[in-house]
PDB file of N, CA and C in Angstrom:
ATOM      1  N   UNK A   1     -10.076  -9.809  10.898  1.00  0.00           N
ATOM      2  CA  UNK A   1      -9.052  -9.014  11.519  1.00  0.00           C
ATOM      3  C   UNK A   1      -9.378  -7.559  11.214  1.00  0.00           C
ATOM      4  N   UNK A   2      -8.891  -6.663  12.047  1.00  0.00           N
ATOM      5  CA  UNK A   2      -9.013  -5.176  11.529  1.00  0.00           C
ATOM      6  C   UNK A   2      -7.939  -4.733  11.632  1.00  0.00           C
ATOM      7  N   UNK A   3      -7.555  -3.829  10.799  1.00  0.00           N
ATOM      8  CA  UNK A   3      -6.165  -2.944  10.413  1.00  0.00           C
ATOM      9  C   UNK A   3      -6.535  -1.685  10.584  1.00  0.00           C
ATOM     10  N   UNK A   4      -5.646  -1.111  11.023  1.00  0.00           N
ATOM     11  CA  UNK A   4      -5.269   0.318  11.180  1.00  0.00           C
ATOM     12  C   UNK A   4      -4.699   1.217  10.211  1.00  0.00           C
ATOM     13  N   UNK A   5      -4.804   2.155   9.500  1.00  0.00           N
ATOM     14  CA  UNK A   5      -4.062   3.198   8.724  1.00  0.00           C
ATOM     15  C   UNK A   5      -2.923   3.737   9.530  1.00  0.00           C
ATOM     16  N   UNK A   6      -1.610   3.685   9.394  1.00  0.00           N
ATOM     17  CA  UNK A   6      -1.052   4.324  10.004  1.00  0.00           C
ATOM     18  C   UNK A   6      -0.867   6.321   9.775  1.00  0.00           C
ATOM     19  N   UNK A   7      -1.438   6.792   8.731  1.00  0.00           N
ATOM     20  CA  UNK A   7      -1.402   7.910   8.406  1.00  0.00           C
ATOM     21  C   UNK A   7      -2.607   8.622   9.167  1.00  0.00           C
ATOM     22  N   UNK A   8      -3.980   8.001   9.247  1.00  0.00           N
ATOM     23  CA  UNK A   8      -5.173   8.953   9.966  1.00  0.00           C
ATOM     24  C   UNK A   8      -5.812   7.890  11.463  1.00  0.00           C
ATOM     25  N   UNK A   9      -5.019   6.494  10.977  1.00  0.00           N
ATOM     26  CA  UNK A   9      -5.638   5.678  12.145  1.00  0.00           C
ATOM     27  C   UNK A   9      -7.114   5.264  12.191  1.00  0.00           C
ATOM     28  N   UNK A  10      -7.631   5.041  10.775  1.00  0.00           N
ATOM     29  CA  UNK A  10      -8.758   4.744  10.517  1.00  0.00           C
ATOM     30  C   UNK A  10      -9.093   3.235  10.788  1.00  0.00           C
ATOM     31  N   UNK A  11      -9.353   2.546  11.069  1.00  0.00           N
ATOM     32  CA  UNK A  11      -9.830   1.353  10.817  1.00  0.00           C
ATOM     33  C   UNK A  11     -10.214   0.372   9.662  1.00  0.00           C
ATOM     34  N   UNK A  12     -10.187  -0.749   9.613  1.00  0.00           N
ATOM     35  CA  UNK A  12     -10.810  -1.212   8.055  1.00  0.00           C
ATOM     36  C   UNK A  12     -10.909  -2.628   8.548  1.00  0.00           C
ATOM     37  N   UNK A  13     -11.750  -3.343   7.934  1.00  0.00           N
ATOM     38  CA  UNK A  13     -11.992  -4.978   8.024  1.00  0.00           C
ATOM     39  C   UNK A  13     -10.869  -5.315   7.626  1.00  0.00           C
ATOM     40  N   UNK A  14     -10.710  -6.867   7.515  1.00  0.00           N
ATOM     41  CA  UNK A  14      -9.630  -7.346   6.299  1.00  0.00           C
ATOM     42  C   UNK A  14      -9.522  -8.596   6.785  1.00  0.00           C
ATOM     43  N   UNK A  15      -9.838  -9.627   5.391  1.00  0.00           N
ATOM     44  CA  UNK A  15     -10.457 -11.073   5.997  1.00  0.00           C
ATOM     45  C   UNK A  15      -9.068 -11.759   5.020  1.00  0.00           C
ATOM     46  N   UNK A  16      -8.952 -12.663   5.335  1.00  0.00           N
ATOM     47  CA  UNK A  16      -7.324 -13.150   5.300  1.00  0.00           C
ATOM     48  C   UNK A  16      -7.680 -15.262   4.848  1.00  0.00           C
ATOM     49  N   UNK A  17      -7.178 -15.580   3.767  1.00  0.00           N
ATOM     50  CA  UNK A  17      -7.244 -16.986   4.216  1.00  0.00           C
ATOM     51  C   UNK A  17      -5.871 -17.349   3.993  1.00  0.00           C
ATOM     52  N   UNK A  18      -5.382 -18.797   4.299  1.00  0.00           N
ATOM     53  CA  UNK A  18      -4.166 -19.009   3.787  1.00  0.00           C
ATOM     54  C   UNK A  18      -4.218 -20.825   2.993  1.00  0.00           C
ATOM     55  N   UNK A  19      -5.583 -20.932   2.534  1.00  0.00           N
ATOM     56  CA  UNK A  19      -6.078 -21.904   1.769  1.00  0.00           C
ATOM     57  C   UNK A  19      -5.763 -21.739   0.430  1.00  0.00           C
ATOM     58  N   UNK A  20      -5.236 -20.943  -0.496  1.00  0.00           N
ATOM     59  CA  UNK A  20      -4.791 -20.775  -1.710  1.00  0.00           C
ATOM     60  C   UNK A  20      -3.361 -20.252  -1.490  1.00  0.00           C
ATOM     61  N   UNK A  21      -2.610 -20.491  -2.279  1.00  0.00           N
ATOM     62  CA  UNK A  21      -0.923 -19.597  -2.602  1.00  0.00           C
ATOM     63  C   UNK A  21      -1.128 -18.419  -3.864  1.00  0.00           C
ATOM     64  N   UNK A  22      -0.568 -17.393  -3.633  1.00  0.00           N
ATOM     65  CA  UNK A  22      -0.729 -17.018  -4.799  1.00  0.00           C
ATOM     66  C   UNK A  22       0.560 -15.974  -4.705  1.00  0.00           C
ATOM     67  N   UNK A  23       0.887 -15.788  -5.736  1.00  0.00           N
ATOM     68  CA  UNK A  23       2.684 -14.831  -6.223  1.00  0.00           C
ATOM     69  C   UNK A  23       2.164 -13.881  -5.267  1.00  0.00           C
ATOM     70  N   UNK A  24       3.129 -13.195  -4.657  1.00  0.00           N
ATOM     71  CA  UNK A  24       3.636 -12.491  -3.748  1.00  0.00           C
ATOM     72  C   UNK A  24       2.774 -10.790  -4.705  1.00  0.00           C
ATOM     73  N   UNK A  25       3.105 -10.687  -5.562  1.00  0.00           N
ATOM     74  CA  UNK A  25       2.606  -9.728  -6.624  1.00  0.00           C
ATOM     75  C   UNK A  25       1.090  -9.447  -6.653  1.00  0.00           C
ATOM     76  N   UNK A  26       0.300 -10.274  -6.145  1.00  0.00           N
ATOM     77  CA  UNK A  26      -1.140 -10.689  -6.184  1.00  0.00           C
ATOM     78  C   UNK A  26      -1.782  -9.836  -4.869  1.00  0.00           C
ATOM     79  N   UNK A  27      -0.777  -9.775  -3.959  1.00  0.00           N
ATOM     80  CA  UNK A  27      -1.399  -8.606  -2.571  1.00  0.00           C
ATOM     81  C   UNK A  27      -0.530  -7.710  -2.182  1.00  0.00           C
ATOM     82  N   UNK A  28      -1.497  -6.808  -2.319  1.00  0.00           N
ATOM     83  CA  UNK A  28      -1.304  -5.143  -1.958  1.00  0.00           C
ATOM     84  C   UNK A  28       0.093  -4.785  -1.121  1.00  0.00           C
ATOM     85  N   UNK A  29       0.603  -4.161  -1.589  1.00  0.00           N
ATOM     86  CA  UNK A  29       1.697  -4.098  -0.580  1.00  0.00           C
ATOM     87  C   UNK A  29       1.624  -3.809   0.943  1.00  0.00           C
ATOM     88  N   UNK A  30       0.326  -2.597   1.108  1.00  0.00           N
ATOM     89  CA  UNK A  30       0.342  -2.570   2.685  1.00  0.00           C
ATOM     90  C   UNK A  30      -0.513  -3.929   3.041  1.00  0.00           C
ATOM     91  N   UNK A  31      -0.978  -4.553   2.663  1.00  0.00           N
ATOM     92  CA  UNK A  31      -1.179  -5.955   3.528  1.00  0.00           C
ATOM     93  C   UNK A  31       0.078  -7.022   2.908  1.00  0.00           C
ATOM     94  N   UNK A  32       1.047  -6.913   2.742  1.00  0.00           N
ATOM     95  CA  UNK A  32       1.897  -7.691   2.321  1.00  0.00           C
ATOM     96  C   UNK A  32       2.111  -9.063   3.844  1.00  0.00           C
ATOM     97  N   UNK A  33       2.213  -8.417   4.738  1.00  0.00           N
ATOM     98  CA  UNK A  33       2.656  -8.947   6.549  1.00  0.00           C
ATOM     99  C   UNK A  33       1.518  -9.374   7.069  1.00  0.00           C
ATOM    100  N   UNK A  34       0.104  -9.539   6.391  1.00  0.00           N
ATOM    101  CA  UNK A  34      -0.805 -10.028   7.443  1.00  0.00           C
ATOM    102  C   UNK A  34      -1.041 -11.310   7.548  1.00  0.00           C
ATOM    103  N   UNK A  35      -0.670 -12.387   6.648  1.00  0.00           N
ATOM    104  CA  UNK A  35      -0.063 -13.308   7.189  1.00  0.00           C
ATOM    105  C   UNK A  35      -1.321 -14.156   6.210  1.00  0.00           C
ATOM    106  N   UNK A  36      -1.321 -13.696   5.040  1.00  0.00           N
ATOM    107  CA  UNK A  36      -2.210 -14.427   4.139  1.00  0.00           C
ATOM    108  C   UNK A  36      -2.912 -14.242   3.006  1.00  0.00           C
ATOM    109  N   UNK A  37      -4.053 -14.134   2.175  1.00  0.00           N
ATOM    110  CA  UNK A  37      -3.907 -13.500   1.067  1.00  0.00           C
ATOM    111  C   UNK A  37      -5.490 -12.894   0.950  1.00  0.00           C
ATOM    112  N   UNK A  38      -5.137 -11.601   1.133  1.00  0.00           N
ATOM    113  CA  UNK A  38      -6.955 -10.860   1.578  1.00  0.00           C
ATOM    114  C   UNK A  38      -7.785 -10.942   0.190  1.00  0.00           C
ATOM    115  N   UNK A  39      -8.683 -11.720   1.142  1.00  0.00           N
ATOM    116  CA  UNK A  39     -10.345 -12.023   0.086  1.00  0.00           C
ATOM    117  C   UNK A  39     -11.121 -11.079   0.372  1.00  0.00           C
ATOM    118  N   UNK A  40     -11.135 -10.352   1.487  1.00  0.00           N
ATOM    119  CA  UNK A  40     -12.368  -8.769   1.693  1.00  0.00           C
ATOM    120  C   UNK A  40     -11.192  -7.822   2.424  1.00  0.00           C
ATOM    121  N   UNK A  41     -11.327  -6.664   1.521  1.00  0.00           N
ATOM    122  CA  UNK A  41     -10.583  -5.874   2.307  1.00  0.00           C
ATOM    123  C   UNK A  41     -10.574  -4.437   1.382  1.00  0.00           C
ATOM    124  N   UNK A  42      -9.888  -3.192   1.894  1.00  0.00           N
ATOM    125  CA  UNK A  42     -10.261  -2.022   1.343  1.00  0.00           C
ATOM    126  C   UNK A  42      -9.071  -1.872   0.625  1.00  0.00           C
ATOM    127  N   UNK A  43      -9.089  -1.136  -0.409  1.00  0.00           N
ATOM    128  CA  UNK A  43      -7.524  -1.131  -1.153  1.00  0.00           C
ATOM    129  C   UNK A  43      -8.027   0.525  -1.422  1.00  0.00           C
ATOM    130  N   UNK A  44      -6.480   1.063  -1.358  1.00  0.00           N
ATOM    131  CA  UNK A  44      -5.979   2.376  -1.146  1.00  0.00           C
ATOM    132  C   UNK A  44      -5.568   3.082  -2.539  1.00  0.00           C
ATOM    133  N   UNK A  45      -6.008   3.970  -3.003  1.00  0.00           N
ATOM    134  CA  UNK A  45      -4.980   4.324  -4.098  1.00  0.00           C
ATOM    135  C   UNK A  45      -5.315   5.963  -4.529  1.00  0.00           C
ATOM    136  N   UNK A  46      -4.847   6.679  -4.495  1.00  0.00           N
ATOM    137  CA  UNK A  46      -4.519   8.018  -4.804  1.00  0.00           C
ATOM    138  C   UNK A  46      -5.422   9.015  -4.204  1.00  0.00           C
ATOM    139  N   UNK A  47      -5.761   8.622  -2.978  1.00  0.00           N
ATOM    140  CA  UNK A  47      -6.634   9.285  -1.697  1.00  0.00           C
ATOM    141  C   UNK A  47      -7.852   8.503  -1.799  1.00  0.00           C
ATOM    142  N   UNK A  48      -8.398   7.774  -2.355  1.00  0.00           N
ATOM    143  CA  UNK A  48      -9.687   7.120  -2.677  1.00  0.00           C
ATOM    144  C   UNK A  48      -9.406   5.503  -1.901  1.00  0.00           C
ATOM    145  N   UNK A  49     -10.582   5.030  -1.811  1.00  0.00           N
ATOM    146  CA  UNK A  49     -10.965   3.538  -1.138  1.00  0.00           C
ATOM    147  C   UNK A  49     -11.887   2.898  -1.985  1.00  0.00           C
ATOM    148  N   UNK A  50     -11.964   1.547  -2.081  1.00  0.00           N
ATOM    149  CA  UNK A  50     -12.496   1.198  -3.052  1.00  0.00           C
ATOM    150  C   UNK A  50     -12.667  -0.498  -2.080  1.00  0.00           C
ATOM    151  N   UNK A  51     -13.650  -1.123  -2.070  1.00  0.00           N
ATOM    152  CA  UNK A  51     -13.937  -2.284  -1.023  1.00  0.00           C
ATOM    153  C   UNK A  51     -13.701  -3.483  -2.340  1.00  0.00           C
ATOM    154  N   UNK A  52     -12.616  -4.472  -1.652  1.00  0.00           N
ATOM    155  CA  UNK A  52     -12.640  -5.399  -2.385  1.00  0.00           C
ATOM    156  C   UNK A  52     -12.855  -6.832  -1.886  1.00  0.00           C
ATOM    157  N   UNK A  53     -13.715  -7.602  -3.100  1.00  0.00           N
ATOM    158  CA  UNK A  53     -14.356  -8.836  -2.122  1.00  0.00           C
ATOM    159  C   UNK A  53     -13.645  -9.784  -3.561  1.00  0.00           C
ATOM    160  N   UNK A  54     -12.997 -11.104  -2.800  1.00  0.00           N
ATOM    161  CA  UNK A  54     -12.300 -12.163  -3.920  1.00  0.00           C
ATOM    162  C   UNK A  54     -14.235 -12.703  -3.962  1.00  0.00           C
ATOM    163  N   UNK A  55     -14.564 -13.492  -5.376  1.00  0.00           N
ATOM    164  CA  UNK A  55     -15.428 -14.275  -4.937  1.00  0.00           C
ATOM    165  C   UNK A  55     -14.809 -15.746  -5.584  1.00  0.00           C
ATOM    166  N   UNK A  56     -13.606 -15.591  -6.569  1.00  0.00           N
ATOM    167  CA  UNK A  56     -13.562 -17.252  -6.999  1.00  0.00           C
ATOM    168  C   UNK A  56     -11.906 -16.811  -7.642  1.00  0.00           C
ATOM    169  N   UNK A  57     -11.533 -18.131  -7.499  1.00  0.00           N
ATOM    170  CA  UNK A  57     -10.188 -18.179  -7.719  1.00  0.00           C
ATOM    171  C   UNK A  57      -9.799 -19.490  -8.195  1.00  0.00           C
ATOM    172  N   UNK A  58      -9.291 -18.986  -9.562  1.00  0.00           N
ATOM    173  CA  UNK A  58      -9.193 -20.356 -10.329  1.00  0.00           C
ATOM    174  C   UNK A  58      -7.742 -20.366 -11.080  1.00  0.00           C
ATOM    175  N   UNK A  59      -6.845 -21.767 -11.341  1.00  0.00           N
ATOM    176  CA  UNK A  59      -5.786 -22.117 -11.648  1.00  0.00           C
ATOM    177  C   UNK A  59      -5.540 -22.052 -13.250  1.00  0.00           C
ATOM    178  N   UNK A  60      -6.995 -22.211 -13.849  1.00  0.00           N
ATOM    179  CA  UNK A  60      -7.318 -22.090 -15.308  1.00  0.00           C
ATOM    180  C   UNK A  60      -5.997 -20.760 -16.031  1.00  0.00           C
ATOM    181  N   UNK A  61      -5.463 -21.296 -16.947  1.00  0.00           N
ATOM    182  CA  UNK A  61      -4.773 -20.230 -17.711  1.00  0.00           C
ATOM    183  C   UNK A  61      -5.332 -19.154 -18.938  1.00  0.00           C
ATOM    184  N   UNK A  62      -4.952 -18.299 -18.553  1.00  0.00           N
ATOM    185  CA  UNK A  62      -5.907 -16.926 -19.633  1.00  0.00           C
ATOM    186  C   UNK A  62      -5.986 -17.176 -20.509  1.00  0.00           C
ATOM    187  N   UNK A  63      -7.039 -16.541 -21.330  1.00  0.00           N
ATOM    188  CA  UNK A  63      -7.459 -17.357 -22.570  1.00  0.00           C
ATOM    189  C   UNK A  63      -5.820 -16.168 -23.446  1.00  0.00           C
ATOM    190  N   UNK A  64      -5.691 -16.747 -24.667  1.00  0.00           N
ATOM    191  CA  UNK A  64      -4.401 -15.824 -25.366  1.00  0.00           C
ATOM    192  C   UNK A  64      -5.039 -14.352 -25.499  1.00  0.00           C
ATOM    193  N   UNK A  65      -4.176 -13.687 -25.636  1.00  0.00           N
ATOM    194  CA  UNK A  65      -4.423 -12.211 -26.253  1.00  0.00           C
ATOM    195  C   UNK A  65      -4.844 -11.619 -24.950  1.00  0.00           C
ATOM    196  N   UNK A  66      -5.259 -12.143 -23.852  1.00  0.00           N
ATOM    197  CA  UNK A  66      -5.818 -11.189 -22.679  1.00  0.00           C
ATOM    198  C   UNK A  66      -5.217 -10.265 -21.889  1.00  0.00           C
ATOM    199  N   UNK A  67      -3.905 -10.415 -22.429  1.00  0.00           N
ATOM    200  CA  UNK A  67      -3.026  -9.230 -21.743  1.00  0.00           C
ATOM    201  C   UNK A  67      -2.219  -8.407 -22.937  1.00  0.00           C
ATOM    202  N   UNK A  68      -2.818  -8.495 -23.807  1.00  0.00           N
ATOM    203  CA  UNK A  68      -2.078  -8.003 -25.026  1.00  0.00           C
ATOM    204  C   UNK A  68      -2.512  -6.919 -25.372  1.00  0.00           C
ATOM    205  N   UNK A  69      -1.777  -5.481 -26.198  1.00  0.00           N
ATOM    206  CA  UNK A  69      -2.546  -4.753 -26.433  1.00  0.00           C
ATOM    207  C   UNK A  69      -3.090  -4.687 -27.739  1.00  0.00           C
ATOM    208  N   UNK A  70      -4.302  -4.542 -28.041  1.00  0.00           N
ATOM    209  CA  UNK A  70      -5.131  -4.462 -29.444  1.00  0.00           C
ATOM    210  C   UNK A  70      -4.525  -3.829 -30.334  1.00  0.00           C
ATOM    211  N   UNK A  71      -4.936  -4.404 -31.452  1.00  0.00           N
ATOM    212  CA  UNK A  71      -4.215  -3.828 -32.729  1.00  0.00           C
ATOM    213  C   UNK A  71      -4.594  -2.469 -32.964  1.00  0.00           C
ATOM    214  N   UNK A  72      -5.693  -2.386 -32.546  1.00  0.00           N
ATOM    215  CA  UNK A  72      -6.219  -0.595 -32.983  1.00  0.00           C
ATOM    216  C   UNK A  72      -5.991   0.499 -31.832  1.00  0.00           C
ATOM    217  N   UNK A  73      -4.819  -0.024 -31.062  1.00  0.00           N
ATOM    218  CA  UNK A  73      -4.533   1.089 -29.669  1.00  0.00           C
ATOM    219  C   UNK A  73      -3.787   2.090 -30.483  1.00  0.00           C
ATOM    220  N   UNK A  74      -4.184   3.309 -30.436  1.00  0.00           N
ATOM    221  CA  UNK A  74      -3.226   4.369 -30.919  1.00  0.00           C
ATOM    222  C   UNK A  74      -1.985   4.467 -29.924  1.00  0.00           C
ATOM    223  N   UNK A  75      -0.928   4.662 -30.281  1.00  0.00           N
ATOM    224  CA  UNK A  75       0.173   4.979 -29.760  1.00  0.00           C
ATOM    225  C   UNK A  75       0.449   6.474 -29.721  1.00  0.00           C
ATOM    226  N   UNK A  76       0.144   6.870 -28.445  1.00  0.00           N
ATOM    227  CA  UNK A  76       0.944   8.706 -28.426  1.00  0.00           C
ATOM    228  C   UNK A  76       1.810   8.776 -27.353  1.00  0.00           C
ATOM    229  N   UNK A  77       2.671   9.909 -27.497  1.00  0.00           N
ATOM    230  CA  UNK A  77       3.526  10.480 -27.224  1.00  0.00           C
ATOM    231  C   UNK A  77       3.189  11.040 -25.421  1.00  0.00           C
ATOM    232  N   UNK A  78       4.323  10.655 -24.600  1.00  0.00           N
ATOM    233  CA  UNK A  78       4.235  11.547 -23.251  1.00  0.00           C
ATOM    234  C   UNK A  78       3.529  12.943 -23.348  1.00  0.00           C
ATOM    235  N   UNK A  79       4.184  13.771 -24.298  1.00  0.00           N
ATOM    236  CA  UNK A  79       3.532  15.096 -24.157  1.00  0.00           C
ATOM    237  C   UNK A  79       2.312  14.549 -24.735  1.00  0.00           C
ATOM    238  N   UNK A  80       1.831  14.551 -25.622  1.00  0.00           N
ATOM    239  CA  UNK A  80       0.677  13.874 -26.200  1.00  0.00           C
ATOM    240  C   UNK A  80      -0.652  13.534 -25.003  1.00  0.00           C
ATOM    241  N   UNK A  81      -0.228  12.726 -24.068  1.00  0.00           N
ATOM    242  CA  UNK A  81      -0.930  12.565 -22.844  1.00  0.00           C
ATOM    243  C   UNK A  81      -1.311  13.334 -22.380  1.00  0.00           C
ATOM    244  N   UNK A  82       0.242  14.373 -21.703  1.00  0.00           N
ATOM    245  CA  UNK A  82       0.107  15.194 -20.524  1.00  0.00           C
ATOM    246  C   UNK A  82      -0.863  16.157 -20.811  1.00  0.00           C
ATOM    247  N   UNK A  83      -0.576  16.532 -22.351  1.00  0.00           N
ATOM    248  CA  UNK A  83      -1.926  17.849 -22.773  1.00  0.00           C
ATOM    249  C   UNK A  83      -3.531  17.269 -23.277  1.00  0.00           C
ATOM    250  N   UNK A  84      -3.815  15.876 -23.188  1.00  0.00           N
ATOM    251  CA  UNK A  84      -5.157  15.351 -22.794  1.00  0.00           C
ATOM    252  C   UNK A  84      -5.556  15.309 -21.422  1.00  0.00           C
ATOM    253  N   UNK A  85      -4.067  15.230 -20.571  1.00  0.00           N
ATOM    254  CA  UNK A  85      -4.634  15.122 -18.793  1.00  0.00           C
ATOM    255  C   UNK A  85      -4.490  17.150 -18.350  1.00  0.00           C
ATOM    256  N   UNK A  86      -4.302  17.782 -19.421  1.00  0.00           N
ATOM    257  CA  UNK A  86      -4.236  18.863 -19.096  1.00  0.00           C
ATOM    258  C   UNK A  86      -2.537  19.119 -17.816  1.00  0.00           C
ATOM    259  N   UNK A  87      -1.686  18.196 -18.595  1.00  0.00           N
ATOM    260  CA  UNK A  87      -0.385  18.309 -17.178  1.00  0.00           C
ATOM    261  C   UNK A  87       0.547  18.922 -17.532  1.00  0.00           C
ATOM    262  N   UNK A  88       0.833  20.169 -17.564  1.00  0.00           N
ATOM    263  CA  UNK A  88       2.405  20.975 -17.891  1.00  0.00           C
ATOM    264  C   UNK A  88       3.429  21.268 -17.197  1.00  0.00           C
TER     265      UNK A  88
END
């Protein structure tokens, strides 16, 4: 299928199956309506494009700790950030 940008009207591939289910959370919001769950397609994010291809999809549960944050993450402060991203 090809999709349209509605902001510049660009074009883009976007390959669709509906052979797996997966949480609603799992696809992009602007392809939320295409009627399935995109395995090749371009994903959008803060003016940049970035081409994404599924190659395997498995039911297996994460190994523990894989979403956890490490014991040695420093914890800082909002301002703390903003004056490493240089943001005032």
């Amino acid at each position: 299928m090809v999709v349209t940008t509605t902001r510049d009207q660009k074009t883009y591939d976007l390959w669709i199956t509906n052979d797996i289910v997966v949480p609603p959370v799992a696809i992009p919001y602007y392809y939320k309506n295409v009627g399935g769950f995109p395995v090749q397609y371009t994903a959008f994010k803060q003016g940049e494009t970035t081409e994404v291809i599924v190659t395997a999809v498995s039911a297996d549960i994460a190994p523990a700790g894989t979403f956890s944050i490490p014991p040695d993450f420093d914890k800082i402060s909002k301002t703390d950030l903003d004056q490493m991203s240089n943001v005032h």
